[in-house]
PDB file of N, CA and C in Angstrom:
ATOM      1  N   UNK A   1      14.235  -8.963 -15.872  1.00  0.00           N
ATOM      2  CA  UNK A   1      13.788  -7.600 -16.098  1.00  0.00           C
ATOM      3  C   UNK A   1      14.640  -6.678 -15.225  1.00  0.00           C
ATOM      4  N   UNK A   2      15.439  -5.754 -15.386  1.00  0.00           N
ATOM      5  CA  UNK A   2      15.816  -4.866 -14.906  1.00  0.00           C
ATOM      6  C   UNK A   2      14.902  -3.524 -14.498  1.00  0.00           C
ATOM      7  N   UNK A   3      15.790  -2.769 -13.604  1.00  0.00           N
ATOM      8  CA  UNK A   3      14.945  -1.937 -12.785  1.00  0.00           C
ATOM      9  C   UNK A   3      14.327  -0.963 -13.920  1.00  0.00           C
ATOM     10  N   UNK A   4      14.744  -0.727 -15.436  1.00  0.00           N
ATOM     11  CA  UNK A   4      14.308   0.373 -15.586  1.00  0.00           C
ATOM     12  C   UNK A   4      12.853  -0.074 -16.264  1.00  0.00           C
ATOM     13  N   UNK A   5      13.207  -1.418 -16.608  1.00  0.00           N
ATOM     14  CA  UNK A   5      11.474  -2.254 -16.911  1.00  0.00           C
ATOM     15  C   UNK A   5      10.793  -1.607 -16.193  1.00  0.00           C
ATOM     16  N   UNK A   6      10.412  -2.311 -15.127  1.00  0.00           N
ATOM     17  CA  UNK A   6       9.956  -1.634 -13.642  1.00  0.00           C
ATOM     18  C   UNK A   6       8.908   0.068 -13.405  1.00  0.00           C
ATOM     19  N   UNK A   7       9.660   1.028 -14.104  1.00  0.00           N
ATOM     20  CA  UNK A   7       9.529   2.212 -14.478  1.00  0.00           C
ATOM     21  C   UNK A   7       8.367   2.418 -15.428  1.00  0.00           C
ATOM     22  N   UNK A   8       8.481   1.796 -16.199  1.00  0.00           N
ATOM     23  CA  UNK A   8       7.234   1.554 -17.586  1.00  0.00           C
ATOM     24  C   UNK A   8       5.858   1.216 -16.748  1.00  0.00           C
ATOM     25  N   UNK A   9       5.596   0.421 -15.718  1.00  0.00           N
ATOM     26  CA  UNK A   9       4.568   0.053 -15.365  1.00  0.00           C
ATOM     27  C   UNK A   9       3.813   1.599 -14.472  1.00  0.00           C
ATOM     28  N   UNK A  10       2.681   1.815 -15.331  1.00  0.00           N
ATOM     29  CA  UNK A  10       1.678   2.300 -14.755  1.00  0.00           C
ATOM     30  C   UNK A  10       0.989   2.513 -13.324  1.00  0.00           C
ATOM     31  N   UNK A  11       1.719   3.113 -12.442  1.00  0.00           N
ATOM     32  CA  UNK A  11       1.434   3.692 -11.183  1.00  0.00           C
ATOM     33  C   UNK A  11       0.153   4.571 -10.840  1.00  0.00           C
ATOM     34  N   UNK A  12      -0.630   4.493 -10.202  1.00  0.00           N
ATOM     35  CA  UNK A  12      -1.440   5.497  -9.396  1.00  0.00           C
ATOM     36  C   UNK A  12      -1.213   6.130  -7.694  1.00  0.00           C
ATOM     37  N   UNK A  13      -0.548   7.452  -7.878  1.00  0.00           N
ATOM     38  CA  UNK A  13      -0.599   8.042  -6.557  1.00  0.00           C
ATOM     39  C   UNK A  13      -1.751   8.097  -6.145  1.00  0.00           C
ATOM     40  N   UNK A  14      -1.090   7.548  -4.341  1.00  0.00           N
ATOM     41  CA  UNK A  14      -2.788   8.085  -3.876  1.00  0.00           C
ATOM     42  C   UNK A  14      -2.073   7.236  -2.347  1.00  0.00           C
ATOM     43  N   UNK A  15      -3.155   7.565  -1.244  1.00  0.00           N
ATOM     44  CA  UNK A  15      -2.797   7.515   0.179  1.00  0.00           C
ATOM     45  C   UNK A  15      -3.577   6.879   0.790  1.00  0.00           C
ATOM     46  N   UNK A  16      -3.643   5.496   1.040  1.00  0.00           N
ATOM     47  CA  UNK A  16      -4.543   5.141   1.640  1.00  0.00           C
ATOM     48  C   UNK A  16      -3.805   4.303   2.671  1.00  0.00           C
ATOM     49  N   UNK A  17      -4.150   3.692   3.586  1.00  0.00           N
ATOM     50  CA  UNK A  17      -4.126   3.194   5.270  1.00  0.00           C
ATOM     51  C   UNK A  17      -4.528   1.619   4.463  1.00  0.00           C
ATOM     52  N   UNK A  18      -3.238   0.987   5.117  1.00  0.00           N
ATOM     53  CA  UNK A  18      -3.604  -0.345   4.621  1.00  0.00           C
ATOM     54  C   UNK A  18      -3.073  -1.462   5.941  1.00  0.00           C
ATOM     55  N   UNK A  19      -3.309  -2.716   6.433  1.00  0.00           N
ATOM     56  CA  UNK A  19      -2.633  -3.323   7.170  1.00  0.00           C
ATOM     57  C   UNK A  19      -1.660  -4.439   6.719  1.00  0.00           C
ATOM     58  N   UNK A  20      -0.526  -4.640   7.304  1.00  0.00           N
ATOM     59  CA  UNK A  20       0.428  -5.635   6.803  1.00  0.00           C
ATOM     60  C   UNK A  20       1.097  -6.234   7.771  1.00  0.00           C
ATOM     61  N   UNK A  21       1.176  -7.968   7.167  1.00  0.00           N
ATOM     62  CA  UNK A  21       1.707  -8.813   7.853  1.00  0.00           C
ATOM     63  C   UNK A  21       2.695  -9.243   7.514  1.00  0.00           C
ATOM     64  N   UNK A  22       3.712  -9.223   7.826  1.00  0.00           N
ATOM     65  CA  UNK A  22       4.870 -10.242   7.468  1.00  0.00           C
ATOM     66  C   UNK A  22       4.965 -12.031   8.018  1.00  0.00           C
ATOM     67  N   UNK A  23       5.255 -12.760   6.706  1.00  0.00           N
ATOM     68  CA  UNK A  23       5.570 -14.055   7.122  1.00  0.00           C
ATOM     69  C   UNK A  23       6.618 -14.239   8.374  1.00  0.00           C
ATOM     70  N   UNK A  24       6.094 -15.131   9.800  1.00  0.00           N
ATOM     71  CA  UNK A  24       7.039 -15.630  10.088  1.00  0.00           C
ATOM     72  C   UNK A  24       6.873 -14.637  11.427  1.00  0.00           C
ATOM     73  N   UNK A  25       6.205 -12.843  11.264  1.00  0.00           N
ATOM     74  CA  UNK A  25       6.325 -12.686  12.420  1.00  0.00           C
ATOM     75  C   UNK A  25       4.405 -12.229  12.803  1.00  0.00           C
ATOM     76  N   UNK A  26       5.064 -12.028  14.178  1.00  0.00           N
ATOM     77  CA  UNK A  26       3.565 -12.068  14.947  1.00  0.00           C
ATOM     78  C   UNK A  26       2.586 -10.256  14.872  1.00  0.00           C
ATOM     79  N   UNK A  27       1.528 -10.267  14.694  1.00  0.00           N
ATOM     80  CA  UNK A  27       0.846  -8.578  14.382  1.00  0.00           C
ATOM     81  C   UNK A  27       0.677  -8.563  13.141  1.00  0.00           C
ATOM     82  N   UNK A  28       0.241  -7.248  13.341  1.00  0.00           N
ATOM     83  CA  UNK A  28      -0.371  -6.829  11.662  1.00  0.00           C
ATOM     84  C   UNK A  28       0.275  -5.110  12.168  1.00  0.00           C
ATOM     85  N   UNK A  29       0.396  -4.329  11.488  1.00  0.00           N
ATOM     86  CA  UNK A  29       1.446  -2.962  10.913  1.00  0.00           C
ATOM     87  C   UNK A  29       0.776  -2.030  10.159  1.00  0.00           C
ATOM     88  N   UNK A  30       0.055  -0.940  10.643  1.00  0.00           N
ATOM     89  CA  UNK A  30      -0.390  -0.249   9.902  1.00  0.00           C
ATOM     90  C   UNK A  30       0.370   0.637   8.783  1.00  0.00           C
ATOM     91  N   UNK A  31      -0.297   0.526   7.413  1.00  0.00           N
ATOM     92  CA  UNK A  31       0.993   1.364   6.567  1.00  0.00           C
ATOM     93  C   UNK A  31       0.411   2.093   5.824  1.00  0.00           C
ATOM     94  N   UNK A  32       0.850   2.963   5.270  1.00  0.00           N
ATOM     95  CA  UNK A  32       0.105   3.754   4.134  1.00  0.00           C
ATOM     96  C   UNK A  32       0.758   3.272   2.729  1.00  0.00           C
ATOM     97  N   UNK A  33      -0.439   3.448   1.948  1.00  0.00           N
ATOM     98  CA  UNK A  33       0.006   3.234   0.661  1.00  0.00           C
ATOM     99  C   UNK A  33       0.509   4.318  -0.422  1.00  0.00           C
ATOM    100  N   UNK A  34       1.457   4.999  -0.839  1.00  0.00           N
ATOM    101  CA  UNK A  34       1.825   5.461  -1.391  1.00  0.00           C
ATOM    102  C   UNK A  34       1.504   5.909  -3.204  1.00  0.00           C
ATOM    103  N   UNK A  35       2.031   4.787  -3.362  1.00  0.00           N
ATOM    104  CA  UNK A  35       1.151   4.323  -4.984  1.00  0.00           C
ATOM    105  C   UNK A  35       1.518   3.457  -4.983  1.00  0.00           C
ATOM    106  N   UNK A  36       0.107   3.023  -6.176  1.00  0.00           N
ATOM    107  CA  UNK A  36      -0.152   1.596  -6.213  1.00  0.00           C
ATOM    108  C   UNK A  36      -0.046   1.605  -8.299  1.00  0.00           C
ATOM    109  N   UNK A  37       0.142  -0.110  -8.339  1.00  0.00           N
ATOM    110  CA  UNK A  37      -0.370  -0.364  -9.602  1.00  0.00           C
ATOM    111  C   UNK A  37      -0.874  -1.759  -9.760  1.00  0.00           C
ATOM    112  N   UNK A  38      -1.121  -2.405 -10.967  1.00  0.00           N
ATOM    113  CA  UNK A  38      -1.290  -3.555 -10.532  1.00  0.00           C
ATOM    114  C   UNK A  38      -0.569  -4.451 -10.675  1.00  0.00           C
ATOM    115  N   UNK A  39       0.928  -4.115 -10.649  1.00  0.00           N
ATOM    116  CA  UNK A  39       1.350  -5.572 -10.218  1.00  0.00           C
ATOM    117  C   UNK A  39       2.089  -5.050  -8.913  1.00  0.00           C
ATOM    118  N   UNK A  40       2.038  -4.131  -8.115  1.00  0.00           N
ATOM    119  CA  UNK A  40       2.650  -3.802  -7.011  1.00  0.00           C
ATOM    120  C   UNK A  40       2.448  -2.427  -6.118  1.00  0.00           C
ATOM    121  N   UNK A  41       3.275  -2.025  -4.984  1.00  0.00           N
ATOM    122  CA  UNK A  41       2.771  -1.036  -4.384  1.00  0.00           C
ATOM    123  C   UNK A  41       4.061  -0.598  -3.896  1.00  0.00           C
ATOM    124  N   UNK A  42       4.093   0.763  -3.198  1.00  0.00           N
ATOM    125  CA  UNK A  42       4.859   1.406  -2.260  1.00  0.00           C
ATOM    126  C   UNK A  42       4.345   1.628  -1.160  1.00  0.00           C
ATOM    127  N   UNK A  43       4.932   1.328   0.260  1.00  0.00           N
ATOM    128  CA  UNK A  43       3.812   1.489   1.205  1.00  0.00           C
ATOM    129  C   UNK A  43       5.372   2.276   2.088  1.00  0.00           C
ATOM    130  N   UNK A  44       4.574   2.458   3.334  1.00  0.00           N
ATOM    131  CA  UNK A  44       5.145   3.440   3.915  1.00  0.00           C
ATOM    132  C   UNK A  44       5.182   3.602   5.509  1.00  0.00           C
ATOM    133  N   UNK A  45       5.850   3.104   6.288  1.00  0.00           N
ATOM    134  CA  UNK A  45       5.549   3.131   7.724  1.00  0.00           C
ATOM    135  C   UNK A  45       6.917   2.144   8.592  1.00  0.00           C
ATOM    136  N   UNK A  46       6.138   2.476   9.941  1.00  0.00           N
ATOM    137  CA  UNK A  46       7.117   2.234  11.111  1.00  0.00           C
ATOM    138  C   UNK A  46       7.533   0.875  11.594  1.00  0.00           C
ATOM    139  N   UNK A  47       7.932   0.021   9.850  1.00  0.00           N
ATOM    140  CA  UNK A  47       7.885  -1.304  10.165  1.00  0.00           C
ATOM    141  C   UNK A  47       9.194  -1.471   9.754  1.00  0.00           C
ATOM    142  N   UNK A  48       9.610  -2.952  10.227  1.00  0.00           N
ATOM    143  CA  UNK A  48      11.193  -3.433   9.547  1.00  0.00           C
ATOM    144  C   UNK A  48      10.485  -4.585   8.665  1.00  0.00           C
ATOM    145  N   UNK A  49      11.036  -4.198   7.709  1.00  0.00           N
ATOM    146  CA  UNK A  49      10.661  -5.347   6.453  1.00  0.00           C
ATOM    147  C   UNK A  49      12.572  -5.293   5.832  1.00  0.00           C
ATOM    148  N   UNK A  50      12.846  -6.616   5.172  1.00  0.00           N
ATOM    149  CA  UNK A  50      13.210  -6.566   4.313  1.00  0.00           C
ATOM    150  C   UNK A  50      13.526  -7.227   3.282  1.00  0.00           C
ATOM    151  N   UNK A  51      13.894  -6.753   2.427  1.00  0.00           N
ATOM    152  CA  UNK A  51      13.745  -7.142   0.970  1.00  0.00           C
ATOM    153  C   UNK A  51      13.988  -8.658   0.988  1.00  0.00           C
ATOM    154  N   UNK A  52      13.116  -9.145   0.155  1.00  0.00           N
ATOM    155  CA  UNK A  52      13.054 -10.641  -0.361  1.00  0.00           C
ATOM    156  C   UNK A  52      12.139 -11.213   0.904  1.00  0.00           C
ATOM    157  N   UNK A  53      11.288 -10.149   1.771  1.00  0.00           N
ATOM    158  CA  UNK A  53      10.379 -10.667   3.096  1.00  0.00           C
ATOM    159  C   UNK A  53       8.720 -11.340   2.226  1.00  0.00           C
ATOM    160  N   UNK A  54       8.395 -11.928   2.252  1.00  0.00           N
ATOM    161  CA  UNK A  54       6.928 -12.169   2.403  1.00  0.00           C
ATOM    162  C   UNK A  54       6.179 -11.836   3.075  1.00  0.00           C
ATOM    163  N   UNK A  55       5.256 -10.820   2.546  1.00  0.00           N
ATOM    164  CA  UNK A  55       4.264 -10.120   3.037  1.00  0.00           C
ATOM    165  C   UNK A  55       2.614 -10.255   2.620  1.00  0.00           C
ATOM    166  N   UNK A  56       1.621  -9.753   3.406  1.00  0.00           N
ATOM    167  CA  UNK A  56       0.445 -10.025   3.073  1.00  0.00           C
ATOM    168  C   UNK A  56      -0.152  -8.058   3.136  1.00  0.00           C
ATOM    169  N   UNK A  57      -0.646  -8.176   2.645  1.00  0.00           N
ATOM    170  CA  UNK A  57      -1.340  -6.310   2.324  1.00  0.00           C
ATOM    171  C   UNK A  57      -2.570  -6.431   2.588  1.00  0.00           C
ATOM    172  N   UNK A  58      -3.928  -5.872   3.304  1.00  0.00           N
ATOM    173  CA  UNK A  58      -5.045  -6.338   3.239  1.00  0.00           C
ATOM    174  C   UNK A  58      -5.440  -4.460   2.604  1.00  0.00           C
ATOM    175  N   UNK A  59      -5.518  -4.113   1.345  1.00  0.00           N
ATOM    176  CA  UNK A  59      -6.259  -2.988   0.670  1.00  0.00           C
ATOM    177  C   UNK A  59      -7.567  -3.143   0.477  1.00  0.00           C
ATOM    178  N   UNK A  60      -7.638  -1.922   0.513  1.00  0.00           N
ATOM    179  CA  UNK A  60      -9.048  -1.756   1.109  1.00  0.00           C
ATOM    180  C   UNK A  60     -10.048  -2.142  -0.122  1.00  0.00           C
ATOM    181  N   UNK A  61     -10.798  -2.440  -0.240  1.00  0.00           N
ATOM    182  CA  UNK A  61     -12.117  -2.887  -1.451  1.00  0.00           C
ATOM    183  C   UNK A  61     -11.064  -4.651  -2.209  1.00  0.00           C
ATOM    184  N   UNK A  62      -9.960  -4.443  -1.718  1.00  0.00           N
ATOM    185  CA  UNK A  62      -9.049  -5.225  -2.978  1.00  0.00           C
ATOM    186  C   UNK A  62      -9.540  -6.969  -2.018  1.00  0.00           C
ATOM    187  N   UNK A  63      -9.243  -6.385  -0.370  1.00  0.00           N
ATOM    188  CA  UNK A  63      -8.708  -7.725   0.418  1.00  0.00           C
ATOM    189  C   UNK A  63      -7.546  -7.969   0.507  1.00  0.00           C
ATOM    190  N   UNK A  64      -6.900  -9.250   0.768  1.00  0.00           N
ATOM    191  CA  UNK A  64      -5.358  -9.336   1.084  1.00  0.00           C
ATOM    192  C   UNK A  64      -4.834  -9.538  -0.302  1.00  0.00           C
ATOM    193  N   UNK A  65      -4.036  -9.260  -0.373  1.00  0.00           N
ATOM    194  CA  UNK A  65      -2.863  -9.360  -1.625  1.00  0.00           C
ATOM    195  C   UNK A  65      -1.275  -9.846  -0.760  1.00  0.00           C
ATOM    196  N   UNK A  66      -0.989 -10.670  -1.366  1.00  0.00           N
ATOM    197  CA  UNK A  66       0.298 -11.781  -1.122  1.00  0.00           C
ATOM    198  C   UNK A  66       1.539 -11.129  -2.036  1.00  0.00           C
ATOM    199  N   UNK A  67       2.136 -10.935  -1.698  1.00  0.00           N
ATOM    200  CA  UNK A  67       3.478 -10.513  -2.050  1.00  0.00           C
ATOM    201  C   UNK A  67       5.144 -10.534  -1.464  1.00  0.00           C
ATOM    202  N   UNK A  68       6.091  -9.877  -2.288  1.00  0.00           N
ATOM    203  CA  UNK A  68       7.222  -9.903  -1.715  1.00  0.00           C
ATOM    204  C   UNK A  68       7.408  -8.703  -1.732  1.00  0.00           C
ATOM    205  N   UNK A  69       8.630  -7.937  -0.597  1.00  0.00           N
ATOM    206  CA  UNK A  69       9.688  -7.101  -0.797  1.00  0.00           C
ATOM    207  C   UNK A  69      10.345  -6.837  -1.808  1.00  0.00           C
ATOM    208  N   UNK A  70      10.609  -6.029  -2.396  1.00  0.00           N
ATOM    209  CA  UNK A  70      11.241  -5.735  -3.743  1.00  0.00           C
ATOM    210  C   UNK A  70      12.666  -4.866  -3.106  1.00  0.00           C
ATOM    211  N   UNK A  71      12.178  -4.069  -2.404  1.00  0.00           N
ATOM    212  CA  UNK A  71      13.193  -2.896  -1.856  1.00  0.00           C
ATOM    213  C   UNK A  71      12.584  -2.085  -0.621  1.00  0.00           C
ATOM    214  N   UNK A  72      13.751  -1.452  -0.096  1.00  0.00           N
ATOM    215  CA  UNK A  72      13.672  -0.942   1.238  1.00  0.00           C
ATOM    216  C   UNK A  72      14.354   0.306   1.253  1.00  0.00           C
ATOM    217  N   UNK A  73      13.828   1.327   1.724  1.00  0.00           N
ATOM    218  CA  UNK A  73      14.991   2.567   1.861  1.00  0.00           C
ATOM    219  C   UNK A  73      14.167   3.447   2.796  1.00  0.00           C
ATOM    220  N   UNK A  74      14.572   3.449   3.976  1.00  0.00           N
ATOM    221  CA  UNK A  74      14.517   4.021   5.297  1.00  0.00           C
ATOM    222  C   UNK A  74      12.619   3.730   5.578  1.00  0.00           C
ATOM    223  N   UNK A  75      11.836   4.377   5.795  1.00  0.00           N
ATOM    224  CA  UNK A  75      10.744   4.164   6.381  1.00  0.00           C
ATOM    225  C   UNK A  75       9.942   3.781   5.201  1.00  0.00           C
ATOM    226  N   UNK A  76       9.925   3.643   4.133  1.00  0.00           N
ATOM    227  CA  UNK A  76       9.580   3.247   2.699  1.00  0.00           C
ATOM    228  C   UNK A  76      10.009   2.194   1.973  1.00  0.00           C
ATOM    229  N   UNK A  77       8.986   1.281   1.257  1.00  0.00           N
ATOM    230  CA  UNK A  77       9.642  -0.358   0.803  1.00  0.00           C
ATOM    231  C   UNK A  77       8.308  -0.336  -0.636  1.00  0.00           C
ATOM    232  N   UNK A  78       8.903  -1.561  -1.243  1.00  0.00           N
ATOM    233  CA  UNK A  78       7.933  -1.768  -2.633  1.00  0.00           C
ATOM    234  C   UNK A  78       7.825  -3.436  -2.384  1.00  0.00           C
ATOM    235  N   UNK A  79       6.625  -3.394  -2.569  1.00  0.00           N
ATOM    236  CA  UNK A  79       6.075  -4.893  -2.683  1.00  0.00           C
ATOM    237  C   UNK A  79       5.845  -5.310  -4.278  1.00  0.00           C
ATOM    238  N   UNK A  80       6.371  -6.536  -4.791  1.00  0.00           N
ATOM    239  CA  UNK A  80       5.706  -7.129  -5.955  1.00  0.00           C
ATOM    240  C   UNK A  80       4.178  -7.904  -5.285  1.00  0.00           C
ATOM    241  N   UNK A  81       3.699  -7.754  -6.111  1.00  0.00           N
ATOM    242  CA  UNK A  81       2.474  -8.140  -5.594  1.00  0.00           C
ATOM    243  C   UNK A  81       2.751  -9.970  -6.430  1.00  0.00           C
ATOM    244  N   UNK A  82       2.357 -11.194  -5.805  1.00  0.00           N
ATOM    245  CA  UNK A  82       2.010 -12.502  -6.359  1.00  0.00           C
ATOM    246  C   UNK A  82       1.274 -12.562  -7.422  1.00  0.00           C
ATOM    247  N   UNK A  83      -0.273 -12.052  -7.332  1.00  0.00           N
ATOM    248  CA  UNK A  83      -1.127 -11.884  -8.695  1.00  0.00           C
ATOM    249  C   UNK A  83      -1.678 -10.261  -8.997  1.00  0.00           C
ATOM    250  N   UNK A  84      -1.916 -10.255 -10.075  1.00  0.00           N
ATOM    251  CA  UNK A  84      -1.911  -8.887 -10.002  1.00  0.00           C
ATOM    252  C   UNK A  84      -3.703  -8.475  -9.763  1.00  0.00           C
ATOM    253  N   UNK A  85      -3.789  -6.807  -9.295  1.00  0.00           N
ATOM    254  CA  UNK A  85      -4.998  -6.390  -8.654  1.00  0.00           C
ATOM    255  C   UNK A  85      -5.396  -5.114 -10.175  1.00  0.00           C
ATOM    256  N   UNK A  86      -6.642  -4.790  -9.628  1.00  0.00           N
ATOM    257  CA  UNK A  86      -7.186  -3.742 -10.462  1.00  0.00           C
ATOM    258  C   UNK A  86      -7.101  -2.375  -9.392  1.00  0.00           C
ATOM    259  N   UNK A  87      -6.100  -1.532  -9.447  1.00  0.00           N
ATOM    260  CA  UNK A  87      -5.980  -0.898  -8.851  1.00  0.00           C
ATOM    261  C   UNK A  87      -7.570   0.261  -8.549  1.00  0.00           C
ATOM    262  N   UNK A  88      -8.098   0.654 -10.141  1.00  0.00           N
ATOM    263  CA  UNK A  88      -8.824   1.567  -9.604  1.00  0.00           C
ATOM    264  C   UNK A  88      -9.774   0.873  -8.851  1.00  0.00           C
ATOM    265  N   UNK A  89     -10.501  -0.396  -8.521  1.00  0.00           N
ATOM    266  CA  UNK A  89     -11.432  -0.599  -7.787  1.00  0.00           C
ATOM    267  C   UNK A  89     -10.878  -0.318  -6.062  1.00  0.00           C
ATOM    268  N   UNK A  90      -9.518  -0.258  -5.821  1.00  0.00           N
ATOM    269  CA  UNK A  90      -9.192   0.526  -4.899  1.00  0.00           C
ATOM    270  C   UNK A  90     -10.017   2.040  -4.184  1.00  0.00           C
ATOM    271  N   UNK A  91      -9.696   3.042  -5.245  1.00  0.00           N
ATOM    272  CA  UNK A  91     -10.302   4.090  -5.425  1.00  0.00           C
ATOM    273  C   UNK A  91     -11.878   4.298  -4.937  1.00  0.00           C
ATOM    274  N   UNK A  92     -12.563   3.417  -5.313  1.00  0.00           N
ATOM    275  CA  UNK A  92     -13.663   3.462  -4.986  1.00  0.00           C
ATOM    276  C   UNK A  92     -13.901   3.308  -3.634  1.00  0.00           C
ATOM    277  N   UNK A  93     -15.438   4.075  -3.723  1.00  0.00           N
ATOM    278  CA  UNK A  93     -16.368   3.921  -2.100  1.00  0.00           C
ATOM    279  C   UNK A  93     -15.948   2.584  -1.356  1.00  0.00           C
ATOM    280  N   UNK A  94     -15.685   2.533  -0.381  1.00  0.00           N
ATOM    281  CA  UNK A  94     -15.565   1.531   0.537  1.00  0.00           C
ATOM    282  C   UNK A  94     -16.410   0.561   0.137  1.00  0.00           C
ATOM    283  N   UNK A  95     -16.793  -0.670   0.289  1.00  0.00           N
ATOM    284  CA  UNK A  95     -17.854  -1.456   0.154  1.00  0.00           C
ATOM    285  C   UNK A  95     -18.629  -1.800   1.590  1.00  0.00           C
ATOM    286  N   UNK A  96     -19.792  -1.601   1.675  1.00  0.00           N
ATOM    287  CA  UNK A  96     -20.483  -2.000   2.406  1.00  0.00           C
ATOM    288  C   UNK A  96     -20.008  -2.419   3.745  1.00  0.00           C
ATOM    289  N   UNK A  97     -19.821  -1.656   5.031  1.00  0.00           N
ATOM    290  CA  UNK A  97     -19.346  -1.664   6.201  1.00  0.00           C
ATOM    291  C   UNK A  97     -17.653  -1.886   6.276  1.00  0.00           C
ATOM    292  N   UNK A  98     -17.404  -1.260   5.312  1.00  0.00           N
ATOM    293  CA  UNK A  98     -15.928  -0.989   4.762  1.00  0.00           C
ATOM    294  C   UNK A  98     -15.095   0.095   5.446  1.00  0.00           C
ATOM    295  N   UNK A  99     -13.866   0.433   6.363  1.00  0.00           N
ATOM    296  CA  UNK A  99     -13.186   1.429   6.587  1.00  0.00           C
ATOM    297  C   UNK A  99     -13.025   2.235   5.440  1.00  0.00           C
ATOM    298  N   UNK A 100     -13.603   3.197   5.803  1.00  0.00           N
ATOM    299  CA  UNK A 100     -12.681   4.305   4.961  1.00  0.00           C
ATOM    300  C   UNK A 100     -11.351   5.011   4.784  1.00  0.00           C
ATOM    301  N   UNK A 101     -10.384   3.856   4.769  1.00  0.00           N
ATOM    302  CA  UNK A 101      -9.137   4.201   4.755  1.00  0.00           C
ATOM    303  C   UNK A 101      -8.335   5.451   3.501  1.00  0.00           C
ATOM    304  N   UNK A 102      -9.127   6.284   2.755  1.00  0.00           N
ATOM    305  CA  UNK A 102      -8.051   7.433   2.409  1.00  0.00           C
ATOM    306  C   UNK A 102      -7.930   8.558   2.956  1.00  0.00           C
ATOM    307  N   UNK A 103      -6.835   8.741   2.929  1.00  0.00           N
ATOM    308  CA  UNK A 103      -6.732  10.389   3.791  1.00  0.00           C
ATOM    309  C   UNK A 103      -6.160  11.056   2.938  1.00  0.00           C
ATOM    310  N   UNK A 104      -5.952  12.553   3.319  1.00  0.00           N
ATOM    311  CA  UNK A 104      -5.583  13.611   2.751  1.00  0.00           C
ATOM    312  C   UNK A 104      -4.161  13.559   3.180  1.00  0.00           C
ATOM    313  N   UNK A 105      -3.175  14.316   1.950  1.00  0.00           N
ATOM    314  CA  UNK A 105      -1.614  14.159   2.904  1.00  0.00           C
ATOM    315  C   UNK A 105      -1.681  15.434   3.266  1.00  0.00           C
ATOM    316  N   UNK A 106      -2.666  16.390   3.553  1.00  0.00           N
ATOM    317  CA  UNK A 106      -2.793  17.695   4.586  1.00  0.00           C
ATOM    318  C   UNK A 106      -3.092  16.746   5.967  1.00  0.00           C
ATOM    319  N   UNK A 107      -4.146  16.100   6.091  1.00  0.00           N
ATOM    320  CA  UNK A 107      -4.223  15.604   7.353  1.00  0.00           C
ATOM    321  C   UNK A 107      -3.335  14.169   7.590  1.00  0.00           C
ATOM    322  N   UNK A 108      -2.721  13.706   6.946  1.00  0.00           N
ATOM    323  CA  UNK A 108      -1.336  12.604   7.202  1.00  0.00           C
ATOM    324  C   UNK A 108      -0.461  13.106   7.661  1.00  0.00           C
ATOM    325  N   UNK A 109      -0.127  14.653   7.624  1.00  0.00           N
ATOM    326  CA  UNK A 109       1.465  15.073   8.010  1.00  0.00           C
ATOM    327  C   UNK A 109       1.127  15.151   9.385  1.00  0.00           C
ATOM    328  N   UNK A 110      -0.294  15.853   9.817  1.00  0.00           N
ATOM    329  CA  UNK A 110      -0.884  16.546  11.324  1.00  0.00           C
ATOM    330  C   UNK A 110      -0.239  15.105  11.853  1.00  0.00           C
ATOM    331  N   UNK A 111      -1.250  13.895  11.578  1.00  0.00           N
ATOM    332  CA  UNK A 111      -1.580  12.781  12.016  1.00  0.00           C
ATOM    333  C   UNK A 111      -3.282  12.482  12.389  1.00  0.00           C
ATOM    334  N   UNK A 112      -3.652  13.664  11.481  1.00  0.00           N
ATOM    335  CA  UNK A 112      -5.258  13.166  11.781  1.00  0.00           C
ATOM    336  C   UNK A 112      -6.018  12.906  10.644  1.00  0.00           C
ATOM    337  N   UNK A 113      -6.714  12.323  10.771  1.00  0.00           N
ATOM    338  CA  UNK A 113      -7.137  11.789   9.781  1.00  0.00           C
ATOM    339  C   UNK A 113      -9.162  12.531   9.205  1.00  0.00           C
ATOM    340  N   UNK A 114      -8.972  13.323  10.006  1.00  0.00           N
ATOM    341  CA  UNK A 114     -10.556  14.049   9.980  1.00  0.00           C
ATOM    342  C   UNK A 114     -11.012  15.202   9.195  1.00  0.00           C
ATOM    343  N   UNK A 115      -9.716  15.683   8.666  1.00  0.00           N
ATOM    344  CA  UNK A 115      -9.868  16.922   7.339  1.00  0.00           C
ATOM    345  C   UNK A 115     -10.734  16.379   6.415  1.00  0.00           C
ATOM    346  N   UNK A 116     -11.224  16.975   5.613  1.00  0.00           N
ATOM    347  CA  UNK A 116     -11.579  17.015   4.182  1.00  0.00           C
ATOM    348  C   UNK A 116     -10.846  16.181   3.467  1.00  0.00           C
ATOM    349  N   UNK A 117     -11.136  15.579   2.408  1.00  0.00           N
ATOM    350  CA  UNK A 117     -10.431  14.479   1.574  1.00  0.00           C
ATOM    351  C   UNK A 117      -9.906  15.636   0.457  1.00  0.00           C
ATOM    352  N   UNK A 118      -9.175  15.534  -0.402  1.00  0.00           N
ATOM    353  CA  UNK A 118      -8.913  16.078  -2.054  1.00  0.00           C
ATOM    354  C   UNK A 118      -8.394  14.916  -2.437  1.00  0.00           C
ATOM    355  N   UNK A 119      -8.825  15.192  -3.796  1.00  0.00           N
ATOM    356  CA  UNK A 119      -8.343  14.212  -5.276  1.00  0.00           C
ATOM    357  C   UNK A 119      -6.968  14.401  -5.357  1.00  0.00           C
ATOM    358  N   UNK A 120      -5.973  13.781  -5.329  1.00  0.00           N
ATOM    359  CA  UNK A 120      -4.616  13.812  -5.846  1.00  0.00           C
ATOM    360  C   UNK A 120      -3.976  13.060  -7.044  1.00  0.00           C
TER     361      UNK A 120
END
């Protein structure tokens, strides 16, 4: 499949705070999620990943999701996800003693996370 395959698949923007592990090294990496779909994601943060890395995603309502690196370009990377997820159950209310990991990208740029939410 070439990259413009890739393109066809059904994305949902949206910002949520997710944690990630890479195979092989030690911690977990807080990242934001960019958009998601279900067979993959864009995430976003102050990590070194790269491409062809094995990674683990723990999204929020979803749990961990197993994947690879697809691509990398400066503070931003795309994961194929291993099996695929239902993205909108993402979306939803936290479950039951669940972080509420979405934020607003008014309060992502500050760095706080305590504004008001909006629909994007």
């Amino acid at each position: 499949m070439d990259g413009s395959e890739h393109r066809q698949i059904a994305r949902d923007s949206l910002f949520v705070m997710a944690d990630l592990r890479i195979d092989g090294a030690d911690g977990e990496h807080r990242i934001k999620v960019r958009n998601l779909s279900a067979g993959g994601m864009m995430g976003e943060g102050q990590v070194l990943v790269t491409r062809g890395s094995a990674v683990r995603i723990n999204i929020r309502n979803v749990g961990w999701v197993e994947g690879t690196v697809a691509w990398v370009h400066q503070n931003r990377f795309g994961v194929a996800f291993r099996e695929e997820i239902d993205p909108a159950v993402v979306r939803m209310a936290p479950k039951e003693g669940g972080d509420d990991m979405l934020f607003s990208p008014k309060t992502a740029a500050s760095g706080s996370n305590s504004g008001p939410l909006r629909k994007v």
